[in-house]
N, C-alpha and C. Protein backbone atom coordinates (compact mmCIF):
# COMPACT_ATOMS: atom_id res chain seq x y z
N UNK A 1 -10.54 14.85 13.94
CA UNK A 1 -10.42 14.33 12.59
C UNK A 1 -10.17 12.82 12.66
N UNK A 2 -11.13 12.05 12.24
CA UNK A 2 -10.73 10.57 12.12
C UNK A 2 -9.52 9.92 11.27
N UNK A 3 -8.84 8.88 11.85
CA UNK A 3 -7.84 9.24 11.48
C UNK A 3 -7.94 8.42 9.81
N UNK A 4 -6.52 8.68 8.89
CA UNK A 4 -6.71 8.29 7.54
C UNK A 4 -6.20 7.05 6.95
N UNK A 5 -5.77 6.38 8.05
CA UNK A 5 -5.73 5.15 7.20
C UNK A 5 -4.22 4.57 8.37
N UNK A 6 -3.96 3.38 7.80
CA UNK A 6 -2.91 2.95 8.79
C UNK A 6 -0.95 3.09 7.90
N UNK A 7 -0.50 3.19 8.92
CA UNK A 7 1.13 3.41 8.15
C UNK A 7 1.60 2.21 7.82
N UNK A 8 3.05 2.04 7.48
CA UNK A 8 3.76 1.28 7.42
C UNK A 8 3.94 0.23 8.97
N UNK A 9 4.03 1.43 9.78
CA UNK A 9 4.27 0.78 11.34
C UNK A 9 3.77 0.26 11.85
N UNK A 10 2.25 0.87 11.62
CA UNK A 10 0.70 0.05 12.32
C UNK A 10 0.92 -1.46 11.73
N UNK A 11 0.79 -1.65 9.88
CA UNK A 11 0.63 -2.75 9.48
C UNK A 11 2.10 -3.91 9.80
N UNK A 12 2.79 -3.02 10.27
CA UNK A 12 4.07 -3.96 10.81
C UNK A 12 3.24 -4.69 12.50
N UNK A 13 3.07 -3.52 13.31
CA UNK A 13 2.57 -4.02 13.99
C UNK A 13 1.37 -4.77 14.23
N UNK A 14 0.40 -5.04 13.50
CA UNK A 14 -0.66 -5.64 13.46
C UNK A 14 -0.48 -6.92 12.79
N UNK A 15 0.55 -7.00 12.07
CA UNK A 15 0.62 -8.03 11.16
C UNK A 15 2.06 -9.18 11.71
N UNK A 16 2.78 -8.60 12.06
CA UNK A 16 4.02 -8.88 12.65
C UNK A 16 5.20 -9.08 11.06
N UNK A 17 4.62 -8.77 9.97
CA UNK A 17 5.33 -8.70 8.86
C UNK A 17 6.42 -7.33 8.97
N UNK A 18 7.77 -7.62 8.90
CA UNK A 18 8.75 -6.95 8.62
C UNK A 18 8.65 -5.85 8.10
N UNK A 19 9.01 -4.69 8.39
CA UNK A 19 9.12 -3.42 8.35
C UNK A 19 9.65 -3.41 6.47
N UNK A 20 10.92 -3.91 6.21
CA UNK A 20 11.57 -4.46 4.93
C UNK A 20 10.26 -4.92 4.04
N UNK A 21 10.02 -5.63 3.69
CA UNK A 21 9.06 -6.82 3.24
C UNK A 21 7.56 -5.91 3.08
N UNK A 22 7.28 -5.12 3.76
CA UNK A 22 6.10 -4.49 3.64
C UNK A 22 6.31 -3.27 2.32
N UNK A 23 7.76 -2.82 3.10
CA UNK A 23 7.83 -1.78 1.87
C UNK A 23 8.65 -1.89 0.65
N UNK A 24 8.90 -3.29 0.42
CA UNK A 24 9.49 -4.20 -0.87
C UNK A 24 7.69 -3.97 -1.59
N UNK A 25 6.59 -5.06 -1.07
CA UNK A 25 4.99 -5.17 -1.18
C UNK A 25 4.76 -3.52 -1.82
N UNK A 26 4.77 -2.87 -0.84
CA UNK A 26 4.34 -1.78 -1.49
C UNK A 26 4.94 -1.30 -2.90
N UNK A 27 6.40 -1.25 -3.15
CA UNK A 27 7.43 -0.76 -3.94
C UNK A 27 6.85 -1.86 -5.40
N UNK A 28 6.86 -2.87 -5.34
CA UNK A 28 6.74 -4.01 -6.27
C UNK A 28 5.39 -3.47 -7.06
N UNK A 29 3.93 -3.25 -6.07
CA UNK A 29 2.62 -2.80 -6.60
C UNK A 29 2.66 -1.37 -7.10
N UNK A 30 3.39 -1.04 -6.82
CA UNK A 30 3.82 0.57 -7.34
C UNK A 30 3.93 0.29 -8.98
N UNK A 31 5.24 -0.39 -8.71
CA UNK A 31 6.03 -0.67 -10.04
C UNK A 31 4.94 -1.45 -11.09
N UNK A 32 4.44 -2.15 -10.93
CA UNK A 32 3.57 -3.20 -11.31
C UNK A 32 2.14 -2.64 -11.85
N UNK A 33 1.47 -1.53 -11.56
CA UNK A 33 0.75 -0.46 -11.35
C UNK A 33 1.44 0.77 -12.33
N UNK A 34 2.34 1.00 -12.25
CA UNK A 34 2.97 2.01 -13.38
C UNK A 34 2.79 3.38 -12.73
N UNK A 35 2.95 3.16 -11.16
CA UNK A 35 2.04 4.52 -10.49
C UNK A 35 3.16 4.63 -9.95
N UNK A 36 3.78 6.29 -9.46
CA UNK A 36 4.54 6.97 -9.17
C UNK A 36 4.43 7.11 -7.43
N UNK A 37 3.24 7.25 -7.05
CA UNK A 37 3.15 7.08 -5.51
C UNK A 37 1.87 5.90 -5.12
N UNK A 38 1.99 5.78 -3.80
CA UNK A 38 0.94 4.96 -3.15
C UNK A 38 -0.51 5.16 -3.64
N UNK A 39 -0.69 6.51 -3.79
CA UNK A 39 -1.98 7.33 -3.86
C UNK A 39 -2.76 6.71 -5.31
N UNK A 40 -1.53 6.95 -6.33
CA UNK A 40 -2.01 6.50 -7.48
C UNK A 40 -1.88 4.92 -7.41
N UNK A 41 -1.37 4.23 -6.95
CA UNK A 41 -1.30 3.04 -7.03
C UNK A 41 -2.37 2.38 -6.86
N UNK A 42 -3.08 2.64 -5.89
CA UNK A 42 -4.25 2.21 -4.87
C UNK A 42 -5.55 2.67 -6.32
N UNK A 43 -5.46 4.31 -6.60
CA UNK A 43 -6.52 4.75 -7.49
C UNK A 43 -6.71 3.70 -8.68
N UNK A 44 -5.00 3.39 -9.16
CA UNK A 44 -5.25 2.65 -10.17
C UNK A 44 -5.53 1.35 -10.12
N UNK A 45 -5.32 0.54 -9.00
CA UNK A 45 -6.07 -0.65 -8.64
C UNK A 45 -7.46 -0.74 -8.08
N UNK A 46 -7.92 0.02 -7.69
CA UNK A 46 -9.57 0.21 -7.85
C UNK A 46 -10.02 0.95 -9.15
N UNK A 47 -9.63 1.36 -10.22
CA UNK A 47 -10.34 1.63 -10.77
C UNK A 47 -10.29 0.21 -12.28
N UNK A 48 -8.92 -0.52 -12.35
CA UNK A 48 -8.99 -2.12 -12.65
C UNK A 48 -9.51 -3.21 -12.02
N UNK A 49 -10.64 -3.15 -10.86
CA UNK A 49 -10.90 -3.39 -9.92
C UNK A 49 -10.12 -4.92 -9.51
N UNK A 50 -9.02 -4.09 -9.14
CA UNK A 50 -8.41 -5.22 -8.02
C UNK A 50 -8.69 -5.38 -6.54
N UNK A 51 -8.95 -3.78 -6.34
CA UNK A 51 -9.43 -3.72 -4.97
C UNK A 51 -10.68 -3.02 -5.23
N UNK A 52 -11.74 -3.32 -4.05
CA UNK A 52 -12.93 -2.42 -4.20
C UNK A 52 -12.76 -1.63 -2.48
C-alpha cells in the first residue's frame, strides 16, 4: 500500500520546523477553515481553492 501522505514528524523532519509551531499551523487553519479535523480542513481549502 503506498503510503498516505506525510505526518507531523516527517514534516518536522524534512523541514527542520518545530514539532510546536507545525501543530499551532495546523490548529490555526483548522480554526480559520471552520473545520473540525485536518481531513475537512484540507477538503475545505481545495474546494475555496486555496490549495489545488
Amino acid at each position: 500500500m503506498p503510503d498516505a501522505g506525510r505526518t507531523r514528524q516527517d514534516m518536522m523532519r524534512e523541514t527542520d520546523i518545530p514539532l510546536d509551531r507545525i501543530d499551532r499551523a495546523l490548529q490555526d487553519a483548522m480554526r480559520k477553515l471552520h473545520a473540525g479535523n485536518l481531513a475537512e480542513a484540507i477538503f475545505r481549502a481545495a474546494r475555496l481553492d486555496i490549495i489545488s
